[in-house]
Protein backbone atom coordinates (compact mmCIF):
# COMPACT_ATOMS: atom_id res chain seq x y z
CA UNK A 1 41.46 37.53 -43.93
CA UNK A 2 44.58 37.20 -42.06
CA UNK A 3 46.09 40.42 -40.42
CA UNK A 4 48.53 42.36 -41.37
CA UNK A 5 51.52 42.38 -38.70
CA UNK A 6 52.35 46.13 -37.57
CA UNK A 7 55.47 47.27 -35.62
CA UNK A 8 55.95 50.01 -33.05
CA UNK A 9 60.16 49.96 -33.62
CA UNK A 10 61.97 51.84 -30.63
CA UNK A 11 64.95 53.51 -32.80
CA UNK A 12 65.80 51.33 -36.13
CA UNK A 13 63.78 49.38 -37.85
CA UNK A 14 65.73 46.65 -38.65
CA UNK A 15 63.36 44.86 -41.02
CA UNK A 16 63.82 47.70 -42.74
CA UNK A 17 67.32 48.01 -43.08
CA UNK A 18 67.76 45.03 -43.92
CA UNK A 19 64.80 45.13 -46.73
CA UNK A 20 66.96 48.29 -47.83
CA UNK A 21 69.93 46.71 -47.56
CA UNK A 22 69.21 43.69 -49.52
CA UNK A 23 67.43 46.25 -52.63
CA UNK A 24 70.07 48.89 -53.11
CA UNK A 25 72.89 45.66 -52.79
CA UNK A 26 71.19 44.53 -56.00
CA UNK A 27 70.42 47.30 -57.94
CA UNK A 28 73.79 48.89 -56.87
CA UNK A 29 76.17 45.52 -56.35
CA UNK A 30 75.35 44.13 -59.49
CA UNK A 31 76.90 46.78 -61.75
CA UNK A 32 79.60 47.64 -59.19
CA UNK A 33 80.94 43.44 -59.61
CA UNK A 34 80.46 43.80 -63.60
CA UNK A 35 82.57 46.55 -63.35
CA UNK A 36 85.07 45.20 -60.79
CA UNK A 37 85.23 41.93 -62.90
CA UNK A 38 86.23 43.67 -66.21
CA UNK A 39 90.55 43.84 -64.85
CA UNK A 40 90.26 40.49 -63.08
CA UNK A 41 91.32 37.29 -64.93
CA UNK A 42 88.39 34.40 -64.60
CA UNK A 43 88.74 31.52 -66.68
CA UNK A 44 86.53 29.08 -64.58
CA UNK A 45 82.91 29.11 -63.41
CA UNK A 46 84.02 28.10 -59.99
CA UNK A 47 86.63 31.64 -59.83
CA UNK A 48 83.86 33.40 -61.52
CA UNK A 49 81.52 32.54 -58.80
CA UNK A 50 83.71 33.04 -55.95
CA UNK A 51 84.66 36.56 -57.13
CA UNK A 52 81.33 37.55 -57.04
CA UNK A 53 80.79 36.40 -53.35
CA UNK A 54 83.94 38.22 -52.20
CA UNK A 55 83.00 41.37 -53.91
CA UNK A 56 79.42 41.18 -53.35
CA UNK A 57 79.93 40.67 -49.39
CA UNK A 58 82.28 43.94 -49.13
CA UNK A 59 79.21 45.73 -51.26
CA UNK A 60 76.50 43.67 -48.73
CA UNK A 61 78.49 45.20 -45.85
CA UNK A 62 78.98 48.43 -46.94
CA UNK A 63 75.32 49.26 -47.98
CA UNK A 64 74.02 47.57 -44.49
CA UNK A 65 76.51 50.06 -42.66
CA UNK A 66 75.12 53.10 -44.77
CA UNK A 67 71.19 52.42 -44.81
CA UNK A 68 71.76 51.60 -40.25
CA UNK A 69 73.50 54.99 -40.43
CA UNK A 70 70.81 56.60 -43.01
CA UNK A 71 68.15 54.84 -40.47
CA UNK A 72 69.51 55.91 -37.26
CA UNK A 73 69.99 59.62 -38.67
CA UNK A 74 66.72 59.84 -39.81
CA UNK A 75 65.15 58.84 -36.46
């Protein structure tokens, strides 16, 4: 049976922010671009898709600042 890996983080675990991050972007992106979408013209796939990448990275980034922050608090 192979072993499972452990970590002794000093201050933030990043693999968990990061884990975190990538979670609450999903569950908590996905609505927030439906929503953002809804007062945007799209008429292609190609300006659908790169709507969703620009608002999805600001989301990405502001979720990985706020779960560091959450981490470092907490710690």
């Amino acid at each position: 049976m192979p072993a499972v890996e452990q970590t002794d983080p000093d201050g933030v675990d990043f693999g968990w922010v990061m884990q975190v991050t990538f979670v609450t972007t999903i569950l908590v992106g996905s609505p927030i671009v439906v929503l953002a979408s809804f007062g945007t013209v799209l008429p292609t796939w190609t300006s659908r898709a790169l709507f969703a990448v620009r608002v999805g990275a600001v989301v990405w980034f502001l979720t990985a600042i706020g779960v560091y922050l959450y981490a470092r608090y907490r710690r």
